[in-house]
C-alpha atoms as a PDB file:
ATOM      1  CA  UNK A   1       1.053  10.776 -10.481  1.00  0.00           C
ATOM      2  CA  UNK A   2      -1.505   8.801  -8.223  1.00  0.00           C
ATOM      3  CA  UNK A   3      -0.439   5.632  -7.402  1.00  0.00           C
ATOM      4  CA  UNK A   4      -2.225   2.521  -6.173  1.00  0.00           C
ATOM      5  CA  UNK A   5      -0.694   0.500  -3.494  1.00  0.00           C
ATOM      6  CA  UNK A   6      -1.829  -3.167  -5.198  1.00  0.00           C
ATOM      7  CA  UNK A   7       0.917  -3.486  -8.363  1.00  0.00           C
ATOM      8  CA  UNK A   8       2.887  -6.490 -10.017  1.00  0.00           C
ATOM      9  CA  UNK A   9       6.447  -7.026 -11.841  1.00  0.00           C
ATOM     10  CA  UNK A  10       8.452  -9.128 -12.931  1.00  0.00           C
ATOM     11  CA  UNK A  11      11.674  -9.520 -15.096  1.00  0.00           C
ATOM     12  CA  UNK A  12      14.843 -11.749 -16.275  1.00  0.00           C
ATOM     13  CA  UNK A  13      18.089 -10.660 -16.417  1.00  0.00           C
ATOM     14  CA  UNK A  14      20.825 -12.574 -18.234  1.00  0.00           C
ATOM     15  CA  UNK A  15      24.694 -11.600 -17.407  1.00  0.00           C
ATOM     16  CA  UNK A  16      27.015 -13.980 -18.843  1.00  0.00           C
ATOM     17  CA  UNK A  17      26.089 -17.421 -17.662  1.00  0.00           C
ATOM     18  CA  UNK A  18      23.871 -16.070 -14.778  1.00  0.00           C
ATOM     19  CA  UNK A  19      20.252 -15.571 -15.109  1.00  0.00           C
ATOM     20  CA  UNK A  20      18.629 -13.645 -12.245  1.00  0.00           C
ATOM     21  CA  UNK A  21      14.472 -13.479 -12.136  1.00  0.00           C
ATOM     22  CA  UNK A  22      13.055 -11.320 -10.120  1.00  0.00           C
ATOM     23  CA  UNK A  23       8.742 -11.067  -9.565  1.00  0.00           C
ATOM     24  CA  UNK A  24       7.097  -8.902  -6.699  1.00  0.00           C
ATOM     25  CA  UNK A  25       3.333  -8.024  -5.872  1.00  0.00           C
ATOM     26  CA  UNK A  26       1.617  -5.852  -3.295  1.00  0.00           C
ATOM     27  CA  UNK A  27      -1.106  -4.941  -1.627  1.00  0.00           C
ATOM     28  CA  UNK A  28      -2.288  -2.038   0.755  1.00  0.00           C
ATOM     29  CA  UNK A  29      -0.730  -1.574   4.155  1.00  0.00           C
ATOM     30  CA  UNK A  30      -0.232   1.563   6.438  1.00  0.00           C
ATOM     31  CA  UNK A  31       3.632   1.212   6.097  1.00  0.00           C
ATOM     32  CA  UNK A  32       6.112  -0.607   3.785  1.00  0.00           C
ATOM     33  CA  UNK A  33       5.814  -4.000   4.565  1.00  0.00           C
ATOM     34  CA  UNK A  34       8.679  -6.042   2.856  1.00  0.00           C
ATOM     35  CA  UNK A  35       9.151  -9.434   2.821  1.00  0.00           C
ATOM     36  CA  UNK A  36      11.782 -11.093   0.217  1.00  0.00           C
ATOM     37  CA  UNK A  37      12.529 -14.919  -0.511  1.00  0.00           C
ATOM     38  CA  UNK A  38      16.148 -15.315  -2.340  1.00  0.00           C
ATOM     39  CA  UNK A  39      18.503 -17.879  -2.547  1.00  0.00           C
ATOM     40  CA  UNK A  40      20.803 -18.117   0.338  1.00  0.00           C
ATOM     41  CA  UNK A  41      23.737 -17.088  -1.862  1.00  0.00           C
ATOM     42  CA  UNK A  42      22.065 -13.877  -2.011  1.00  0.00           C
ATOM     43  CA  UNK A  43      21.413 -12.950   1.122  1.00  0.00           C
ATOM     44  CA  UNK A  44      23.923 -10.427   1.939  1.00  0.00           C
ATOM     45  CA  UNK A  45      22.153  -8.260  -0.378  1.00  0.00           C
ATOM     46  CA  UNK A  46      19.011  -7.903   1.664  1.00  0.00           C
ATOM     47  CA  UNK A  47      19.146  -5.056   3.109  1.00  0.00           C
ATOM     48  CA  UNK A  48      20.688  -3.263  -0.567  1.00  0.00           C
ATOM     49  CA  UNK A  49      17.303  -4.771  -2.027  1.00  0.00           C
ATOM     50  CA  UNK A  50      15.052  -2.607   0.846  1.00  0.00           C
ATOM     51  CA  UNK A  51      16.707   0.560   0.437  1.00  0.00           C
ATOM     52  CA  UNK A  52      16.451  -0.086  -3.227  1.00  0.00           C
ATOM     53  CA  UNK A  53      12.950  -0.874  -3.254  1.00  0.00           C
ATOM     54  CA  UNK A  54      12.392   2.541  -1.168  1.00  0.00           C
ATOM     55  CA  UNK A  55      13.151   4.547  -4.645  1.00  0.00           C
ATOM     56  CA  UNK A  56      10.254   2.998  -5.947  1.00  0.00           C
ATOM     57  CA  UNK A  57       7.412   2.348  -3.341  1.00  0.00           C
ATOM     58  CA  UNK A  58       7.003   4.095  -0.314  1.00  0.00           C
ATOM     59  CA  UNK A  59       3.559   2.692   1.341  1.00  0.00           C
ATOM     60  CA  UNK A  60       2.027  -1.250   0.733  1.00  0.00           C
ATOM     61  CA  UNK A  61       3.090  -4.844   1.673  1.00  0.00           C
ATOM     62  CA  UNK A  62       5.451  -5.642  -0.708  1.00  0.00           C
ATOM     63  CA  UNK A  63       5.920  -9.837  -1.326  1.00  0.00           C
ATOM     64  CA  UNK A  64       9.404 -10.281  -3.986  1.00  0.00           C
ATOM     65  CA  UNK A  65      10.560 -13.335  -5.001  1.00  0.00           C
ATOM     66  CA  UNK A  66      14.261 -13.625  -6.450  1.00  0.00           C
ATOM     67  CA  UNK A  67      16.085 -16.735  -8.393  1.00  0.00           C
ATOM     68  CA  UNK A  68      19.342 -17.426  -9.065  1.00  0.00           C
ATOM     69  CA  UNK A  69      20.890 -19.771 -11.592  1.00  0.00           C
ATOM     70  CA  UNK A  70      24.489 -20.200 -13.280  1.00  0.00           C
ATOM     71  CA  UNK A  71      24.610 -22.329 -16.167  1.00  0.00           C
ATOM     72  CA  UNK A  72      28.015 -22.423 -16.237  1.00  0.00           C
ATOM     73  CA  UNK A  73      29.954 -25.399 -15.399  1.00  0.00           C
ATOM     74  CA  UNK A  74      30.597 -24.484 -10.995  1.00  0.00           C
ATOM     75  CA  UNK A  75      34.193 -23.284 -10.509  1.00  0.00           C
ATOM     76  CA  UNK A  76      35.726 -25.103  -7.846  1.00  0.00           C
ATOM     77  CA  UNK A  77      39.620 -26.159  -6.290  1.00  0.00           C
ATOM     78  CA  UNK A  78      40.704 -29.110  -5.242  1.00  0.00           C
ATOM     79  CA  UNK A  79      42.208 -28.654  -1.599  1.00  0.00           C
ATOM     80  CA  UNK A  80      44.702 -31.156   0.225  1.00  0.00           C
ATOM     81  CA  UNK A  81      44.805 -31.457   3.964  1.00  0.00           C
ATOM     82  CA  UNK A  82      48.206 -32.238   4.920  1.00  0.00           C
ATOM     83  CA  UNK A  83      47.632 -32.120   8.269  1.00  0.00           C
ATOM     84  CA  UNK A  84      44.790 -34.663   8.178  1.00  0.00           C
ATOM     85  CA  UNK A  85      46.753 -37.100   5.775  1.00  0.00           C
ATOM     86  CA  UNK A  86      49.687 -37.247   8.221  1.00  0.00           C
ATOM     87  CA  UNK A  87      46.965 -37.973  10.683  1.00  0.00           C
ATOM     88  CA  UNK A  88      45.979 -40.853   8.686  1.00  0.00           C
ATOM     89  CA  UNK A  89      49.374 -42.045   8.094  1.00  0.00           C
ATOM     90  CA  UNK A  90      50.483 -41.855  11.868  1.00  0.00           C
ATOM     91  CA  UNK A  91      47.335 -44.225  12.904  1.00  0.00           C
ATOM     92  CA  UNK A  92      47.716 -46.606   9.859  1.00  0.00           C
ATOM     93  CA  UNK A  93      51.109 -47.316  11.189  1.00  0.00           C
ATOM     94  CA  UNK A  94      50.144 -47.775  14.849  1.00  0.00           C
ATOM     95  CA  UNK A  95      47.057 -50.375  13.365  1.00  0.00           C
ATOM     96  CA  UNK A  96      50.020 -52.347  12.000  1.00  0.00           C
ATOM     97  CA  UNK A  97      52.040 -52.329  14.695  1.00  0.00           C
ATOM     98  CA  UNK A  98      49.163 -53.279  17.049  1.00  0.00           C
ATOM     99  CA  UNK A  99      47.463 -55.636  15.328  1.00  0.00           C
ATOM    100  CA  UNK A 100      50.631 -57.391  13.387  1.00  0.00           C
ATOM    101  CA  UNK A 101      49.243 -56.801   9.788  1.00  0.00           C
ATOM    102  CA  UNK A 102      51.179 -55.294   6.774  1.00  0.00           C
ATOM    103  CA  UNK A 103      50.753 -51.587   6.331  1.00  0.00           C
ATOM    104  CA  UNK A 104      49.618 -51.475   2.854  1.00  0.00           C
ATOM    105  CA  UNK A 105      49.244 -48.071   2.665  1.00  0.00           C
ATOM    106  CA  UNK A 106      49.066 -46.289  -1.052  1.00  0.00           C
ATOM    107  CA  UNK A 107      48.959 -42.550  -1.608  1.00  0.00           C
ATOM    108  CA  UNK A 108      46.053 -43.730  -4.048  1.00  0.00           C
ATOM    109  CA  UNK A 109      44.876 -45.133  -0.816  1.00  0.00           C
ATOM    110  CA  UNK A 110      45.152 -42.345   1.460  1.00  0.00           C
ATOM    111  CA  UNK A 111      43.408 -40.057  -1.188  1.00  0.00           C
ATOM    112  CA  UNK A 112      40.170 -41.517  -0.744  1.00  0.00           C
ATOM    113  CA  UNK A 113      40.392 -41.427   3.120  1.00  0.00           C
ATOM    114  CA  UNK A 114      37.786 -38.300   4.167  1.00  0.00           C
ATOM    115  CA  UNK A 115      38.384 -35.033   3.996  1.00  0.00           C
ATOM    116  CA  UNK A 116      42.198 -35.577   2.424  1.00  0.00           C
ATOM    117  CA  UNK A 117      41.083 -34.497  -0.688  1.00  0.00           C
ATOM    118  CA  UNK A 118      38.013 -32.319  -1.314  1.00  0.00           C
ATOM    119  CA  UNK A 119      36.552 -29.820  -3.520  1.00  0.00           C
ATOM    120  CA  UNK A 120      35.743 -26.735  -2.486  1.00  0.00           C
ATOM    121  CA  UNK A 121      34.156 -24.140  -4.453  1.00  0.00           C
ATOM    122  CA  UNK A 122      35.184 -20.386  -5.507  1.00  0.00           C
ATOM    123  CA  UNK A 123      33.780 -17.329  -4.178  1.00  0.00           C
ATOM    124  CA  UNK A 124      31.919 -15.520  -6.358  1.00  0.00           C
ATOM    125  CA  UNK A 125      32.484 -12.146  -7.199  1.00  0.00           C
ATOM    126  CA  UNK A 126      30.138  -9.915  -5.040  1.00  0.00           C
ATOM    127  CA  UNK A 127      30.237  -6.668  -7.045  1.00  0.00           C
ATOM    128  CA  UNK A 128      29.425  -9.017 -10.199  1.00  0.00           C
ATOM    129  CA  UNK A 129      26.630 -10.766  -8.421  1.00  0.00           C
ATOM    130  CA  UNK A 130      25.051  -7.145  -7.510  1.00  0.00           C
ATOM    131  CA  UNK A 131      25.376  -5.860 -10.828  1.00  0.00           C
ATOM    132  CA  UNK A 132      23.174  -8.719 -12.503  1.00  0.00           C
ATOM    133  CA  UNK A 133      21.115  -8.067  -9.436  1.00  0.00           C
ATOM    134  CA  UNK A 134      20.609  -5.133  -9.502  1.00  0.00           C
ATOM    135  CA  UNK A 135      19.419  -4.799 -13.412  1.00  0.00           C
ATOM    136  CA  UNK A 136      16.753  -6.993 -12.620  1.00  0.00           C
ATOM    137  CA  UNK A 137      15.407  -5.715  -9.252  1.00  0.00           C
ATOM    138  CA  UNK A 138      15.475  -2.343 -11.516  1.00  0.00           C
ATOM    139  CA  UNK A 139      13.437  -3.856 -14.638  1.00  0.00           C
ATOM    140  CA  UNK A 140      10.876  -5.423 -12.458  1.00  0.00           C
ATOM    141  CA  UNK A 141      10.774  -2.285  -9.820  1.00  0.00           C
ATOM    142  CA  UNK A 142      10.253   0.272 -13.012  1.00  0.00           C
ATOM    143  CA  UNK A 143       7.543  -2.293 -14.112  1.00  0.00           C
ATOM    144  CA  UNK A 144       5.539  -2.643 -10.818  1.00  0.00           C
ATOM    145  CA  UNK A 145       5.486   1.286 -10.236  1.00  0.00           C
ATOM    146  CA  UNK A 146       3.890   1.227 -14.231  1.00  0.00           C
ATOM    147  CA  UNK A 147       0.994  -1.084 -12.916  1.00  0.00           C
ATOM    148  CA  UNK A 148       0.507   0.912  -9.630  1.00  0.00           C
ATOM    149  CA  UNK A 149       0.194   4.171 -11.697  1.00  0.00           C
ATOM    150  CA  UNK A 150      -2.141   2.269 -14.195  1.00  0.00           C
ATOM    151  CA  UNK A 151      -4.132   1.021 -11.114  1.00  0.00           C
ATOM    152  CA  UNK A 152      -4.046   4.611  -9.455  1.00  0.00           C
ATOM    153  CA  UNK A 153      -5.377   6.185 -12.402  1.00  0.00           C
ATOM    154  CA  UNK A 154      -8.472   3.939 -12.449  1.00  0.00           C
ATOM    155  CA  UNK A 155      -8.799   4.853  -8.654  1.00  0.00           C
ATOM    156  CA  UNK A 156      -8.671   8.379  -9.424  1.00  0.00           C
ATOM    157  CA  UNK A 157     -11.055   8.133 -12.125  1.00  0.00           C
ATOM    158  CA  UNK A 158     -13.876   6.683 -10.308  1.00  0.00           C
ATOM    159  CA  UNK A 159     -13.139   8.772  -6.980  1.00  0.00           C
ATOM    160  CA  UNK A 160     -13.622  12.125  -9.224  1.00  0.00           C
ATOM    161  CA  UNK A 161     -17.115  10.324 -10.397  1.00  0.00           C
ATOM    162  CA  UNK A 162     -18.000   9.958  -7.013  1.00  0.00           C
ATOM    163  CA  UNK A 163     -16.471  13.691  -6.120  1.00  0.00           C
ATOM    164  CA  UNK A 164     -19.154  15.257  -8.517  1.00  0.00           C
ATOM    165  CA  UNK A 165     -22.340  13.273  -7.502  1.00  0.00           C
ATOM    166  CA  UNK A 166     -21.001  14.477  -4.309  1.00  0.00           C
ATOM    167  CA  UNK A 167     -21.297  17.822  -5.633  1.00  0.00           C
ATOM    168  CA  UNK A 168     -24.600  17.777  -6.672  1.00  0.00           C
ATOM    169  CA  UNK A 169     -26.099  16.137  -3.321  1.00  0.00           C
ATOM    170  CA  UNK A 170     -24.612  19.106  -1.816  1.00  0.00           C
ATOM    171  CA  UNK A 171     -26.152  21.794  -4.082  1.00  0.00           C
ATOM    172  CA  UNK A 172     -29.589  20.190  -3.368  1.00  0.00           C
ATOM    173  CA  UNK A 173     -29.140  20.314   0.167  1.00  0.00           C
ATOM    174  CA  UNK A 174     -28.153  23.884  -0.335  1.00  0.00           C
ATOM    175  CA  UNK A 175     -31.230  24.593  -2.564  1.00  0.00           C
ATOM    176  CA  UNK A 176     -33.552  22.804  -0.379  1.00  0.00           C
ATOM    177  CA  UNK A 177     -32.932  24.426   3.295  1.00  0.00           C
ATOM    178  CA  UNK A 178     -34.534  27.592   2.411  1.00  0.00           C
ATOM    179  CA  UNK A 179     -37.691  26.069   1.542  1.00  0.00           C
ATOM    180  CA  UNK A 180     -37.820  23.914   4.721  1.00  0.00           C
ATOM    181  CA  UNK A 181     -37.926  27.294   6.838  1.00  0.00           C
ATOM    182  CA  UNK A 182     -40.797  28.843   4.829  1.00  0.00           C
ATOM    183  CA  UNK A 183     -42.974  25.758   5.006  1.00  0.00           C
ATOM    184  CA  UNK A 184     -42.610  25.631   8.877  1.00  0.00           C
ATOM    185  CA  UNK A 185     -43.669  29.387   9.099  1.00  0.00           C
ATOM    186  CA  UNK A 186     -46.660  28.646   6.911  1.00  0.00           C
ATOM    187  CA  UNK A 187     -47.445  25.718   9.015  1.00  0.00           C
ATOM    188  CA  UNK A 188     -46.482  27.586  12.566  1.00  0.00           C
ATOM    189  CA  UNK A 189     -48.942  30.513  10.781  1.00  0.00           C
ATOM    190  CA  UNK A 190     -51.677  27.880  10.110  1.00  0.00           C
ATOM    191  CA  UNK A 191     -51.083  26.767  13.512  1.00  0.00           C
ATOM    192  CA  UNK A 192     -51.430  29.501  15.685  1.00  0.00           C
ATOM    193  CA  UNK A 193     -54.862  30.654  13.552  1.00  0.00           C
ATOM    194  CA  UNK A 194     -56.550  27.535  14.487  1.00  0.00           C
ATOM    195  CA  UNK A 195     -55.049  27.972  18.112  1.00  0.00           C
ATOM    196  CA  UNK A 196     -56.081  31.907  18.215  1.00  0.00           C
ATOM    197  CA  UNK A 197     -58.881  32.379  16.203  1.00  0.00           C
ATOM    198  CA  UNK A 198     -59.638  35.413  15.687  1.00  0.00           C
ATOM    199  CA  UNK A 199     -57.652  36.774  17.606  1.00  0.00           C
ATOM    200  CA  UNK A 200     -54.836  38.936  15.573  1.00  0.00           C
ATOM    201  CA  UNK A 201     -51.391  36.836  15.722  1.00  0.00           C
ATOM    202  CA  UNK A 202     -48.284  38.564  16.846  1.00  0.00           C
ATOM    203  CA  UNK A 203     -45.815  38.660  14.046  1.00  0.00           C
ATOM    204  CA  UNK A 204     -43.030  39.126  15.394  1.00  0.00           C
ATOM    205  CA  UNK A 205     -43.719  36.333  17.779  1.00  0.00           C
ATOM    206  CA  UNK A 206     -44.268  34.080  14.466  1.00  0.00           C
ATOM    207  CA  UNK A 207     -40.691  35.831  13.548  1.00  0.00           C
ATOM    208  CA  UNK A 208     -39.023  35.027  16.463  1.00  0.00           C
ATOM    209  CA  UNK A 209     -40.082  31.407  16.188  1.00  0.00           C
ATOM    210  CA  UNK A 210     -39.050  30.916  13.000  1.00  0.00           C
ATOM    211  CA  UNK A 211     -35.507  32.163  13.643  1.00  0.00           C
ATOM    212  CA  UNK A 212     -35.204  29.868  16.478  1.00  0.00           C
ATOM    213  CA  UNK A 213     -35.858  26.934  13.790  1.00  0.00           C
ATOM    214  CA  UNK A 214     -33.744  28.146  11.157  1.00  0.00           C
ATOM    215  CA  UNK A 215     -30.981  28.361  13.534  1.00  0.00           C
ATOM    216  CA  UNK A 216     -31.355  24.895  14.718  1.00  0.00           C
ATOM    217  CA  UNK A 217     -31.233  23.745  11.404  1.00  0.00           C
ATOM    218  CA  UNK A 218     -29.050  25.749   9.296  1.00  0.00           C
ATOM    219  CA  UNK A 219     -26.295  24.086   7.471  1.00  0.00           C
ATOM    220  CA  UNK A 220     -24.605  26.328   5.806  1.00  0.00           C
ATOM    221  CA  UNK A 221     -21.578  26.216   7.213  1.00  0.00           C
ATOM    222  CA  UNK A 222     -21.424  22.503   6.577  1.00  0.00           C
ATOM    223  CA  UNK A 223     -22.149  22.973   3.180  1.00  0.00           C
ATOM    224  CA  UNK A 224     -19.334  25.422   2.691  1.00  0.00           C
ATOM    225  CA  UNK A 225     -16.806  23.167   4.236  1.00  0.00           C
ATOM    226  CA  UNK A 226     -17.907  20.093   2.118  1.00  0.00           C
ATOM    227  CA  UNK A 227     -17.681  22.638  -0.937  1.00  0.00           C
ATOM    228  CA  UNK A 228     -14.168  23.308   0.240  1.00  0.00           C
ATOM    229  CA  UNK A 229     -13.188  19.339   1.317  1.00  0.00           C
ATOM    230  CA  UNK A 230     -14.120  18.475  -2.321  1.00  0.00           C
ATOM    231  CA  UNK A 231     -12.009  20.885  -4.049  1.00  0.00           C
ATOM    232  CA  UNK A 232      -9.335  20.147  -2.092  1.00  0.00           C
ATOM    233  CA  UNK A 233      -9.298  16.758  -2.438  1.00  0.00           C
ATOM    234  CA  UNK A 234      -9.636  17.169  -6.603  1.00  0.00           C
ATOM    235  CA  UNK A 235      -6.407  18.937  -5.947  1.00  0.00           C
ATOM    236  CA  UNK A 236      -4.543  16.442  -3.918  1.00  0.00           C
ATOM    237  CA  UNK A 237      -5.450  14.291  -6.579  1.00  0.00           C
ATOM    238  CA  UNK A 238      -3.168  15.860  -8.919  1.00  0.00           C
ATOM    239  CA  UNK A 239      -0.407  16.204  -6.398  1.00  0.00           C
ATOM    240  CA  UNK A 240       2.549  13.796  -7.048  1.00  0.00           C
ATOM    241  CA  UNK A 241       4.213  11.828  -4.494  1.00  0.00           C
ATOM    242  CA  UNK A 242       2.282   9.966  -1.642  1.00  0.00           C
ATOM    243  CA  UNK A 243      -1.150  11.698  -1.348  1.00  0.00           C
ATOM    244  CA  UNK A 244      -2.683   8.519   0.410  1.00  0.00           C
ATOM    245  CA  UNK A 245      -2.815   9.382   3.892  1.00  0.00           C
ATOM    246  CA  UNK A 246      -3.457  13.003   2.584  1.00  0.00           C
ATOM    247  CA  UNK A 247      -7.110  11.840   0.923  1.00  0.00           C
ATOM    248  CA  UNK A 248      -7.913  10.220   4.169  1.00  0.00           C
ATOM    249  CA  UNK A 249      -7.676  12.712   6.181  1.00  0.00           C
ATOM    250  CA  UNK A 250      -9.809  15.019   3.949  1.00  0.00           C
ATOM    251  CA  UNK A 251     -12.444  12.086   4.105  1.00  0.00           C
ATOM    252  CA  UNK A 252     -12.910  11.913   7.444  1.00  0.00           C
ATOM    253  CA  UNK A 253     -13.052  15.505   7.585  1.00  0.00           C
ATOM    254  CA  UNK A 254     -16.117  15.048   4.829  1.00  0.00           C
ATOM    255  CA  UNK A 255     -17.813  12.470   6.655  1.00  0.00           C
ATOM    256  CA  UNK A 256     -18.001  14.837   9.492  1.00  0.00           C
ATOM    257  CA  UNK A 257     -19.551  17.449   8.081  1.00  0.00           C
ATOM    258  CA  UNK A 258     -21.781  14.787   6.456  1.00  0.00           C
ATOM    259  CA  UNK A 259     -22.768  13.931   9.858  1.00  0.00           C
ATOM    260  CA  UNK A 260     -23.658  16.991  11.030  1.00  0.00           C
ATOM    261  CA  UNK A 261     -25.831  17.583   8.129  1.00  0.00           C
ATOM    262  CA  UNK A 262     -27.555  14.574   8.787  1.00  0.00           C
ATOM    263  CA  UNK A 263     -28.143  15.503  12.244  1.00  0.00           C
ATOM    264  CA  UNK A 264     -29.840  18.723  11.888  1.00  0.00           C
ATOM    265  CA  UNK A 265     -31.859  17.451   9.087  1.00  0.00           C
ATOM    266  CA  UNK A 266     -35.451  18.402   9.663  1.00  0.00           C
ATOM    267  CA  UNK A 267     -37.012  17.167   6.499  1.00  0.00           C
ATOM    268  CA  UNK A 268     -37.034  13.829   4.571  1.00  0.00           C
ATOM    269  CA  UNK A 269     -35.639  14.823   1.406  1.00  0.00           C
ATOM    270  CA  UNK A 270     -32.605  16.882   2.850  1.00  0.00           C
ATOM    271  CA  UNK A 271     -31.952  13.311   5.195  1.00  0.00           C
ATOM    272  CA  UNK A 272     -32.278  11.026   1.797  1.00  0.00           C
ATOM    273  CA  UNK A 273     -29.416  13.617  -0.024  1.00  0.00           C
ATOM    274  CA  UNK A 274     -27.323  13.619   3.190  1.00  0.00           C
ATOM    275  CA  UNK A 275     -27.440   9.766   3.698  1.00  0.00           C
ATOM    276  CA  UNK A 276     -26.419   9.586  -0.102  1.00  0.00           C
ATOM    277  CA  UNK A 277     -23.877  11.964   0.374  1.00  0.00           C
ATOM    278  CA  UNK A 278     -22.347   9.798   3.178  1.00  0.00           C
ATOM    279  CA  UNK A 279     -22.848   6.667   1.069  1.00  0.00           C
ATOM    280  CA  UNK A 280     -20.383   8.198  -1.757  1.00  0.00           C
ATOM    281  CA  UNK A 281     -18.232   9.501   1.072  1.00  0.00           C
ATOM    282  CA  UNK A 282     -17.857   6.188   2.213  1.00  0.00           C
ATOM    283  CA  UNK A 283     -16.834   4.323  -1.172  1.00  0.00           C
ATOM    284  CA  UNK A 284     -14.741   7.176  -1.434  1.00  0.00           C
ATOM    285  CA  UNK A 285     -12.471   6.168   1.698  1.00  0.00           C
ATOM    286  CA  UNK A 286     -12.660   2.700   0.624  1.00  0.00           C
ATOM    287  CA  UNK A 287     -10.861   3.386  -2.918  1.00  0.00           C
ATOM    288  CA  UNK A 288      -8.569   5.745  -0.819  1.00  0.00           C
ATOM    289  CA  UNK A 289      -7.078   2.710   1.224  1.00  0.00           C
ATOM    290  CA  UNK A 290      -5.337   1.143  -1.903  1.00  0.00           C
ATOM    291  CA  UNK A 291      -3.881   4.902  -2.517  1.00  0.00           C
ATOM    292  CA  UNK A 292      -0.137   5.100  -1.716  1.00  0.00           C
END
């Protein structure tokens, strides 16, 4: 399954009175490129979330953006600090002393003194946390890799298109070379008579000539290795698993051989094909970049 590396998901998970939301988008990038935006309560799964995310994407800059939210009423304790109330208590008593006033000290009073009294809140359970987590980095993973593969399909689509009228460029190239060889010996014949006269041309001079030309020119060992570049991209395009940097490869090995076509071109029509075929060779590496 071909995959393209620009995808989106998103889902909400409900466990108990804890609602997790999880939404994540991408776009092409040599590597994976994560970046992730959570609440700080959930930090300490970061690096679970990567290596969980590595099941499902392997190449593409990867943006995902988690919330957290309890609707429960927050389970906290209320904590005493004995130490600090007999604090309190010892310098109350020395104010009294000091200053001749009457200690009026309450245990109502010395309650609201800070830090006597104070709530603190209960540690959630971690292996709880994960598990509501976890269902919803799942439901909106399975989702993104559904849009990539809907997206890859279109890419692979149009990059066969482009495949076949690469196809046929080639096969006119092919069909064309032979004719650009006789029409320079009929011209180098035409030549040399006007040249000569009437003097009897040498034919295997004329033969020799012509060789030297065809040689110079001949592309068909280009044209066999674009034949061959094609198919094998067709079937790395029903490979599964990350064929990306696979198809680029391949292009750049077409674009060579495009090249060298282009430069041994000695006629106007075989140039046009050759430039066209270079033209779909290059939209064809451009769709490959968004191909994990």
């Amino acid at each position: 399954m071909i995959k393209s590396m620009t995808g989106f998901g998103r889902c909400e998970y409900q466990l108990d009175s804890k609602k997790y939301t999880v939404e994540l988008k991408s776009v092409n990038h040599r590597y994976l490129d994560v970046n992730i935006r959570m609440p700080k309560k959930l930090n300490l799964f970061e690096t679970s979330i990567r290596s969980f995310l590595k099941q499902y994407a392997a190449r593409g800059k990867v943006d995902i953006f988690i919330t957290y939210e309890d609707t429960a009423q927050e389970q906290a304790a209320l904590k005493y600090n004995s130490a600090l109330a007999a604090e309190y208590v010892k310098y109350f008593g020395q104010m009294s002393e000091e200053f001749g006033v009457e200690n009026d000290l309450k245990a109502s009073v010395l309650a609201r003194c800070p830090e006597v009294l104070v709530m603190e809140a209960q540690p959630e359970d971690e292996d709880e946390l994960w598990k509501g987590l976890k269902a919803a980095l799942e439901g909106a993973f399975t989702r993104f890799v559904e849009a990539r593969a809907a997206e890859g399909e279109h890419l692979k689509k149009d990059i066969l298109e482009k495949l076949a009228n690469m196809e046929t460029f080639v096969e006119k190239i092919e069909e064309h070379s032979p004719e650009i060889v006789a029409k320079y010996r009929a011209k180098l014949e035409e030549k040399m008579q006007e040249i000569l006269a009437d003097t009897q041309i040498e034919e295997n001079r004329i033969a020799a000539e012509v060789i030297l030309f065809a040689d110079k020119i001949c592309t068909d060992e280009e044209i066999v290795r674009l034949k061959s570049h094609i198919s094998h991209m067709r079937d790395t395009l029903e490979m599964t698993g990350d064929i990306g940097r696979k198809l680029d490869f391949i292009a750049q090995e077409m674009n060579r051989e495009a090249n060298t076509t282009l430069s041994k071109a000695n006629d106007l029509e075989i140039s046009n094909y050759a430039i066209d075929l270079k033209t779909e060779i290059e939209k064809i590496r451009e769709q490959i970049q968004n191909i994990e």
